[in-house]
C-alpha atoms as a PDB file:
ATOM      1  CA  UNK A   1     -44.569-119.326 110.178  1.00  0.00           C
ATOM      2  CA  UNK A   2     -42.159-116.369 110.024  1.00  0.00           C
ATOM      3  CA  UNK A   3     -42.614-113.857 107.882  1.00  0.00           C
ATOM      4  CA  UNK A   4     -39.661-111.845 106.198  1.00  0.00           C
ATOM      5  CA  UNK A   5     -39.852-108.195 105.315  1.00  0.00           C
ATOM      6  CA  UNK A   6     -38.062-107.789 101.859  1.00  0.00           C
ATOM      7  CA  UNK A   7     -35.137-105.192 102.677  1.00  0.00           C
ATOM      8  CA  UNK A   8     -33.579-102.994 100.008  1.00  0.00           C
ATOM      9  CA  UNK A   9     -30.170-103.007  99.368  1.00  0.00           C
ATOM     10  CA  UNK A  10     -27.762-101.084  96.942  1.00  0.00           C
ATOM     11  CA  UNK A  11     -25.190-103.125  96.938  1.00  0.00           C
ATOM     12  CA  UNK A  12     -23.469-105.026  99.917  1.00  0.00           C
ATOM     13  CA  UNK A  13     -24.693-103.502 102.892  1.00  0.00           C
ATOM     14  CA  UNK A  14     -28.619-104.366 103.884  1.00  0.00           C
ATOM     15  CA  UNK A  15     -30.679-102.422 105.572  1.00  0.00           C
ATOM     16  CA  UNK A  16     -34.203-101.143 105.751  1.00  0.00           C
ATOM     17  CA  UNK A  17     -34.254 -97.519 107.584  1.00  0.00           C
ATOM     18  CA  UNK A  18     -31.926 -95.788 109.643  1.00  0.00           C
ATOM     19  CA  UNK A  19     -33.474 -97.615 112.937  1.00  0.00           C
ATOM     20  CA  UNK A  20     -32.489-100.977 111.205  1.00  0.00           C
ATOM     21  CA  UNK A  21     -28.968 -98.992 110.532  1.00  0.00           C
ATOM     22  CA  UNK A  22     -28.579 -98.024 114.289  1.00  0.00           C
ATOM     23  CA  UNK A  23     -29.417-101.466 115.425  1.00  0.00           C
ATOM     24  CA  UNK A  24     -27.381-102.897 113.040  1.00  0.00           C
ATOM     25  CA  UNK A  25     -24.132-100.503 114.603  1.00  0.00           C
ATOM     26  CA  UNK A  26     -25.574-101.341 118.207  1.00  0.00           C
ATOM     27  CA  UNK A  27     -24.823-105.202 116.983  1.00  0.00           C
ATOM     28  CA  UNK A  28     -28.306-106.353 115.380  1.00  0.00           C
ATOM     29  CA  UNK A  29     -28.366-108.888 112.995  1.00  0.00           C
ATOM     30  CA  UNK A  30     -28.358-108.226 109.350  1.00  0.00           C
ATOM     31  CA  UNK A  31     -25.714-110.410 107.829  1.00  0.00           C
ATOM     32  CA  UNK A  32     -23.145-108.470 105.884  1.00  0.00           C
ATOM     33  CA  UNK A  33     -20.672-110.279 102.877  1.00  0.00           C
ATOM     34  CA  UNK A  34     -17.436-111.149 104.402  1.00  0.00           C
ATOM     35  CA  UNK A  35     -18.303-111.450 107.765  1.00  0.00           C
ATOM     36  CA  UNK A  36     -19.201-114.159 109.869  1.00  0.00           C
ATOM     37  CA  UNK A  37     -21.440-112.888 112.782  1.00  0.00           C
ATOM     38  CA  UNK A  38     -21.911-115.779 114.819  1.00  0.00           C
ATOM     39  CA  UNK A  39     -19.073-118.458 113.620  1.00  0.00           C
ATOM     40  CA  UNK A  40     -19.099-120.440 110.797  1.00  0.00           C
ATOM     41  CA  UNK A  41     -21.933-122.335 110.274  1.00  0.00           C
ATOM     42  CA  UNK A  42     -21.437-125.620 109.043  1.00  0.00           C
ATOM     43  CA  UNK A  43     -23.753-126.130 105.460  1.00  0.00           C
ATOM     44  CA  UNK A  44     -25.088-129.729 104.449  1.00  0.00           C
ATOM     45  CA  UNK A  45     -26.189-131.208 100.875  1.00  0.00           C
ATOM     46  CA  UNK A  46     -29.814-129.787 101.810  1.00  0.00           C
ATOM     47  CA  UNK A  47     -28.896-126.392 103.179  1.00  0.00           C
ATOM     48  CA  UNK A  48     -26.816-125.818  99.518  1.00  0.00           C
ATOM     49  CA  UNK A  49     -29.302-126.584  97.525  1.00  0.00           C
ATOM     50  CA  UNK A  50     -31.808-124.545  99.516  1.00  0.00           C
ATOM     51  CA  UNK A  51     -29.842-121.921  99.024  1.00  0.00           C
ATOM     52  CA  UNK A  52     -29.069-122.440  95.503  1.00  0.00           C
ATOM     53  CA  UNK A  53     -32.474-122.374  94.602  1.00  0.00           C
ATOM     54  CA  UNK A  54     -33.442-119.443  96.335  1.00  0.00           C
ATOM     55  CA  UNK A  55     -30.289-117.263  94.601  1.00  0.00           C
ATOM     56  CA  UNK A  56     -31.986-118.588  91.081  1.00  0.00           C
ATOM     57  CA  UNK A  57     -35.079-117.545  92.380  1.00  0.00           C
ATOM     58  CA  UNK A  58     -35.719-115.713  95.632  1.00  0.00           C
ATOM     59  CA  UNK A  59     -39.686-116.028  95.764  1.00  0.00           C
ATOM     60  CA  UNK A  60     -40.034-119.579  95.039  1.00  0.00           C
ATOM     61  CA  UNK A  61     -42.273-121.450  97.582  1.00  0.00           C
ATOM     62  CA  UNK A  62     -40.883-123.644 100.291  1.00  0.00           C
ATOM     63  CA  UNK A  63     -43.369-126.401  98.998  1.00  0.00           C
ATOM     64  CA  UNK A  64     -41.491-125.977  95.258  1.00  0.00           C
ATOM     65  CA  UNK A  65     -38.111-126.240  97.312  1.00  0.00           C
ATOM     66  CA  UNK A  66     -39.710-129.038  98.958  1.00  0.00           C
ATOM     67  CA  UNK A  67     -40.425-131.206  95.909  1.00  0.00           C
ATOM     68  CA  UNK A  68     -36.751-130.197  94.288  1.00  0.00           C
ATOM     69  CA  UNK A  69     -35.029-131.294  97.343  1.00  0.00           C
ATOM     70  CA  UNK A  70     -36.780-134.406  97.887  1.00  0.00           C
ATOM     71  CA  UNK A  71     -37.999-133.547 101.912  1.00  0.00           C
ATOM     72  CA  UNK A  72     -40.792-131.835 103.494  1.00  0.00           C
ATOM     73  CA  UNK A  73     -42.035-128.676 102.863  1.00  0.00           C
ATOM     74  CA  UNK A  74     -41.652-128.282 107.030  1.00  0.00           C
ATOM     75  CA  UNK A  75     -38.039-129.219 106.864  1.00  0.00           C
ATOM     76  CA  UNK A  76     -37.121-126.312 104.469  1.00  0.00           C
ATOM     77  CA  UNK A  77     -38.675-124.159 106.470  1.00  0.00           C
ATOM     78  CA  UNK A  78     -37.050-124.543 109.513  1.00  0.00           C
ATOM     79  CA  UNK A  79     -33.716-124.801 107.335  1.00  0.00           C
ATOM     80  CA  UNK A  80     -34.540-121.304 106.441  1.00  0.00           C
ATOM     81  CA  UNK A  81     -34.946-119.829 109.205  1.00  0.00           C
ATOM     82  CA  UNK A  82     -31.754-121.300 110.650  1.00  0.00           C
ATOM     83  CA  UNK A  83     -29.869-119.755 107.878  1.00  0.00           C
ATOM     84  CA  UNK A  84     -31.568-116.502 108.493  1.00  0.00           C
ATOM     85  CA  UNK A  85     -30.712-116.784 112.385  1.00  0.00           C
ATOM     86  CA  UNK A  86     -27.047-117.462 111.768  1.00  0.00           C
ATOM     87  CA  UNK A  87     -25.917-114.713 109.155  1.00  0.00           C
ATOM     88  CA  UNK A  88     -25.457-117.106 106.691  1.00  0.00           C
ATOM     89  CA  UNK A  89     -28.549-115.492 104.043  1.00  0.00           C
ATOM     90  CA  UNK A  90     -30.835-112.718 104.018  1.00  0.00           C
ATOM     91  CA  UNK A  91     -33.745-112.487 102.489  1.00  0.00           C
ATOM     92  CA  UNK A  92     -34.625-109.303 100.397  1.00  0.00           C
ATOM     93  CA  UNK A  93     -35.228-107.635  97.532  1.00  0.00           C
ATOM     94  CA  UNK A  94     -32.247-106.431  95.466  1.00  0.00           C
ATOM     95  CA  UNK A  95     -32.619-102.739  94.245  1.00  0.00           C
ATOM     96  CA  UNK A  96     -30.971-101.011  91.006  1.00  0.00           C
ATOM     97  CA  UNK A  97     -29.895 -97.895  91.635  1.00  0.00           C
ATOM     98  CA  UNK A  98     -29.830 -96.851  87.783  1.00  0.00           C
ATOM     99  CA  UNK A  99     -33.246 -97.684  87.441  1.00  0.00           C
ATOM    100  CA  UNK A 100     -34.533 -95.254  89.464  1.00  0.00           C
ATOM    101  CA  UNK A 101     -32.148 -92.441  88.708  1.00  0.00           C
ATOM    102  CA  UNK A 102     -28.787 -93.018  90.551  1.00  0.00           C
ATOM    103  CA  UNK A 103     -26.635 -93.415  87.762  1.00  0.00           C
ATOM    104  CA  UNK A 104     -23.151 -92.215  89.296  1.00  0.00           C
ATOM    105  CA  UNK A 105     -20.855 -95.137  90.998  1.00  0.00           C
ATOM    106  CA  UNK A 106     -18.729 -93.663  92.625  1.00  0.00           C
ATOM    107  CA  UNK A 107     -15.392 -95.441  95.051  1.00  0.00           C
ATOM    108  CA  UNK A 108     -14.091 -93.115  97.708  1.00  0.00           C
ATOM    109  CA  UNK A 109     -10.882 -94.332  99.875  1.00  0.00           C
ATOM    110  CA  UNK A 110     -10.437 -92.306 102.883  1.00  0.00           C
ATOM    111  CA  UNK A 111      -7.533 -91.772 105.550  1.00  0.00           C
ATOM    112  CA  UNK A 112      -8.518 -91.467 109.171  1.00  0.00           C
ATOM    113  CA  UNK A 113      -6.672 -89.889 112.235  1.00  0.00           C
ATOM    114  CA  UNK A 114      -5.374 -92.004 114.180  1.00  0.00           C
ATOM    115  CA  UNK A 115      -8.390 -92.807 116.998  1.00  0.00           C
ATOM    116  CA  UNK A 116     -11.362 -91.988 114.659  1.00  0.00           C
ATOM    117  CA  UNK A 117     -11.786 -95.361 112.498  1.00  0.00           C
ATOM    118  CA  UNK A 118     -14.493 -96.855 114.194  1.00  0.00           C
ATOM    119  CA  UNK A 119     -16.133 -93.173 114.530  1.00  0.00           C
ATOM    120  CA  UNK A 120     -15.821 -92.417 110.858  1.00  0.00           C
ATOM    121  CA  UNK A 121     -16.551 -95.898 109.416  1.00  0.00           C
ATOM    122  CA  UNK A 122     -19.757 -95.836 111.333  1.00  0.00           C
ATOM    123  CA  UNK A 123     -20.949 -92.424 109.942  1.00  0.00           C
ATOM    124  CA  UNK A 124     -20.056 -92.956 106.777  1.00  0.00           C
ATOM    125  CA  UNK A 125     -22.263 -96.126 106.728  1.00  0.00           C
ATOM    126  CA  UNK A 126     -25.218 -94.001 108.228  1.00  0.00           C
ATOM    127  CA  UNK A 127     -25.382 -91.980 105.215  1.00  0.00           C
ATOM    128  CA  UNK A 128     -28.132 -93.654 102.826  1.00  0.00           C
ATOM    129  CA  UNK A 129     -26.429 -93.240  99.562  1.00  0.00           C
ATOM    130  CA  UNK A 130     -23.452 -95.127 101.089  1.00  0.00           C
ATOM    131  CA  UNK A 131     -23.516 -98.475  99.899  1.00  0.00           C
ATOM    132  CA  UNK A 132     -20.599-100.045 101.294  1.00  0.00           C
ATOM    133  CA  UNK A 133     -18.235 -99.627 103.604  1.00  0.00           C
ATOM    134  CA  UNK A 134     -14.696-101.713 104.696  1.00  0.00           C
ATOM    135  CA  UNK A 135     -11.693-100.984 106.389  1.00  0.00           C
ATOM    136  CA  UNK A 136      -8.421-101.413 104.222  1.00  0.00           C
ATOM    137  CA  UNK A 137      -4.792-102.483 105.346  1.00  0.00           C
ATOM    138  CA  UNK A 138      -2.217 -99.787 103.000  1.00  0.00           C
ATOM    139  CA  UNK A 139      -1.954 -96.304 102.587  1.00  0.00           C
ATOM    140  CA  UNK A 140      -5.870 -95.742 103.063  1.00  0.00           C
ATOM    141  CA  UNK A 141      -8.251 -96.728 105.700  1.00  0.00           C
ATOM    142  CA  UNK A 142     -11.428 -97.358 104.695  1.00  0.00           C
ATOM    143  CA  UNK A 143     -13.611 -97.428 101.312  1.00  0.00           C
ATOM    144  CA  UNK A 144     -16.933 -96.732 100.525  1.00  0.00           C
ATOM    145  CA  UNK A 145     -19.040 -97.120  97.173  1.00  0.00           C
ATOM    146  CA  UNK A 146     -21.336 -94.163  96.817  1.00  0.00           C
ATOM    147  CA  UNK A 147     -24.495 -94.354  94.416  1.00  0.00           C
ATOM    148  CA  UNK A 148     -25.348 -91.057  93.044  1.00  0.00           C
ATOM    149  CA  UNK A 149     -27.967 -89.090  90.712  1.00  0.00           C
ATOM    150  CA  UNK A 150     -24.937 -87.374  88.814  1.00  0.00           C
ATOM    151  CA  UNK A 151     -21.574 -85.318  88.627  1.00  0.00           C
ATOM    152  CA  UNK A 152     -23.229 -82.660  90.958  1.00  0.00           C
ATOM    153  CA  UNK A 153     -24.954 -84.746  93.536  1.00  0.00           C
ATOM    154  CA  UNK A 154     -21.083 -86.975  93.868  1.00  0.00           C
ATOM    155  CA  UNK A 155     -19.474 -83.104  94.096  1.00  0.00           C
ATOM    156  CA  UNK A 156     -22.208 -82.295  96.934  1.00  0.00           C
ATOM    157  CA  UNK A 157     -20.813 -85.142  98.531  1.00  0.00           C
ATOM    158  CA  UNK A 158     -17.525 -85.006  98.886  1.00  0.00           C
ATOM    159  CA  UNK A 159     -17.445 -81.569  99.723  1.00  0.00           C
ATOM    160  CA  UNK A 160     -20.603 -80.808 102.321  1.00  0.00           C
ATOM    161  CA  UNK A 161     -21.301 -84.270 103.466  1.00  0.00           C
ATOM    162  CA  UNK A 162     -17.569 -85.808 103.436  1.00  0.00           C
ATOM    163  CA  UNK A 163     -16.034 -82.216 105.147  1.00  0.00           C
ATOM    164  CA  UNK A 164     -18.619 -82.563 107.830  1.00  0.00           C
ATOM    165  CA  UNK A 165     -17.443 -85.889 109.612  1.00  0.00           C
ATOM    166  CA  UNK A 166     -14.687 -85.305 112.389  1.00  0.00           C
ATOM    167  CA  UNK A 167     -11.579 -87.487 111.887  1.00  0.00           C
ATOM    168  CA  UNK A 168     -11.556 -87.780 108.258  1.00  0.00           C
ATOM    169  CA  UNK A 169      -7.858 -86.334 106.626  1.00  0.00           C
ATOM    170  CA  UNK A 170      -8.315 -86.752 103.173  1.00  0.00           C
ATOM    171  CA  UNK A 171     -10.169 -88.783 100.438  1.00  0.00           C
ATOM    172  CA  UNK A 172      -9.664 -89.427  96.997  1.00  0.00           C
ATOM    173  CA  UNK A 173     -12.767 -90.573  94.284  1.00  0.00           C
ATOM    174  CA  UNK A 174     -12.717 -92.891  91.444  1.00  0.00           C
ATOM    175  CA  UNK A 175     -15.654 -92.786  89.126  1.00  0.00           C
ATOM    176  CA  UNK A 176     -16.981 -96.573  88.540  1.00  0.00           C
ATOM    177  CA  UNK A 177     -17.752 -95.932  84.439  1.00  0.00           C
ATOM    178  CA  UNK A 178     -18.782 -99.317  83.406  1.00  0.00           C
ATOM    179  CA  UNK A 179     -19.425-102.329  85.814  1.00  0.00           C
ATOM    180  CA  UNK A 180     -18.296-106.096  83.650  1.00  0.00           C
ATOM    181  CA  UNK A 181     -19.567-108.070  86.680  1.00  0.00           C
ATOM    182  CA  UNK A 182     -20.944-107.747  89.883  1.00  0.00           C
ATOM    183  CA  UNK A 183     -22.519-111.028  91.386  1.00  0.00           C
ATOM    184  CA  UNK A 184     -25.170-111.086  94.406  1.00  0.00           C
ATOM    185  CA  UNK A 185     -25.671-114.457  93.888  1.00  0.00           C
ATOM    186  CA  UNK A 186     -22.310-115.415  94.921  1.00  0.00           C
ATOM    187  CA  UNK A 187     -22.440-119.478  94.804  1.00  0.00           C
ATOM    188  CA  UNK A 188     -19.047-121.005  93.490  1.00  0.00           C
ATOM    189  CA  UNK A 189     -18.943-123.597  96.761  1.00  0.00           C
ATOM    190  CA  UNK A 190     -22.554-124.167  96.759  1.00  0.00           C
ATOM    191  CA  UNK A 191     -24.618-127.238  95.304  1.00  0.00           C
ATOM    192  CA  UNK A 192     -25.956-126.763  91.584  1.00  0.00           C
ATOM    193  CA  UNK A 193     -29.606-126.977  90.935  1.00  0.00           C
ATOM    194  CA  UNK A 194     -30.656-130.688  89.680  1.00  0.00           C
ATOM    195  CA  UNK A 195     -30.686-129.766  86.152  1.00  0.00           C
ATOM    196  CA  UNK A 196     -26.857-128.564  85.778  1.00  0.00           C
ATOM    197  CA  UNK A 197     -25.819-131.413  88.101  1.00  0.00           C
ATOM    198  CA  UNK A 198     -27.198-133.412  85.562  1.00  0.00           C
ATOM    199  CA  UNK A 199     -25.884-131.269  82.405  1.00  0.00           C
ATOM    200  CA  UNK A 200     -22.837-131.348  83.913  1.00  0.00           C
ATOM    201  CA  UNK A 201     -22.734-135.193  84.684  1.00  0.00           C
ATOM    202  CA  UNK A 202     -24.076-135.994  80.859  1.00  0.00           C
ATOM    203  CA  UNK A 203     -20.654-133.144  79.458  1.00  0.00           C
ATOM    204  CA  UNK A 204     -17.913-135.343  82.018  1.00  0.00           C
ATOM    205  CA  UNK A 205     -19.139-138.431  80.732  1.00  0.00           C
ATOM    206  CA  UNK A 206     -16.334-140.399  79.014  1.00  0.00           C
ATOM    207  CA  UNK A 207     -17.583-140.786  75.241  1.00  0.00           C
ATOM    208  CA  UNK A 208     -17.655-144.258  73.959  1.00  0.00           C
ATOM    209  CA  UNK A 209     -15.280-144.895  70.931  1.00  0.00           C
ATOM    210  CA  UNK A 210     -17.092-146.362  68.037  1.00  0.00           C
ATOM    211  CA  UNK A 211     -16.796-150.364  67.129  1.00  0.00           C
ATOM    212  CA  UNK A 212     -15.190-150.828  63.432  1.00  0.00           C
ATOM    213  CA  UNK A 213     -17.073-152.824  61.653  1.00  0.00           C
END
């Protein structure tokens, strides 16, 4: 049976240390949103649901998954771990920043020289407090989400840790002061667990119009 290490993750890039970081860069083979690191990867009624139940709960037992799906508790295991091998989930644990003290959201769009994108972008995502990291088409060429103790610690930042990586021209920082919605278990195209297929079924039901008497 495999065993998976529960990685932490601020927000949408995962990784466990700096070695997992380096691999990662070197091409390893955590899966990160929006990508697709080995093709697309073709998802089946049992694969959905799989991963639909995991989202509404991530430490549920393959033998519970089992029983939901209707198959055995050997099939959603290997079902797993092909998911796992082709980018399409990861398993880990989801960390708050504000819980433990890193209360300041910061987004940070950068321009880059021309020549230095790759160079920056991968710096930028070795720093830990760097949560995410893409590369933008307009007048900017990448953004990052920092997560940060306070005012002082984002200041510290931009001007020591931002100054200090050749090829960067100029930034500018928005201050993230309330978050409405931000969804890790992304699932609109997935199956729904059996319970709101059936809710859902009973509410589309055409209502029967009632017999005079």
């Amino acid at each position: 049976m495999r065993e998976y290490s529960a990685c932490i993750t601020h927000d949408r890039l995962t990784f466990c240390n700096t070695d997992d970081i380096m691999r990662h860069l070197e091409g390893g083979g955590y899966m990160r949103l929006g990508q697709v690191p080995l093709g697309p990867h073709e998802l089946d009624e049992v694969d959905r649901l799989i991963i639909r139940l995991l989202q509404d709960d991530g430490r549920r037992s393959n033998a519970d998954m089992a029983r939901i799906v209707g198959t055995s508790e050997q099939t959603v295991r290997n079902r797993i771990d092909k998911l796992v091998d082709h980018g399409v989930v990861d398993i880990m644990a989801i960390l708050n920043p504000a819980a433990i003290g890193y209360r300041k959201d910061a987004i940070i769009c950068v321009r880059v020289r021309q020549g230095h994108l790759t160079e920056v972008s991968d710096k930028l995502a070795l720093h830990e407090c760097v949560s995410y990291v893409g590369v933008l088409t307009g007048s900017f060429d990448l953004m990052i989400e920092v997560m940060l103790r306070d005012d002082e610690h984002l200041l510290q930042f931009i001007t020591d840790e931002l100054q200090q990586i050749k090829g960067i021209e100029s930034s500018e920082t928005w201050t993230v002061l309330h978050t409405k919605k931000f969804n890790h278990a992304w699932a609109n195209p997935l199956a729904p667990l059996p319970e709101e297929r059936t809710a859902r079924s009973r509410a589309e039901r055409p209502r029967q119009k009632a017999t005079p008497e």
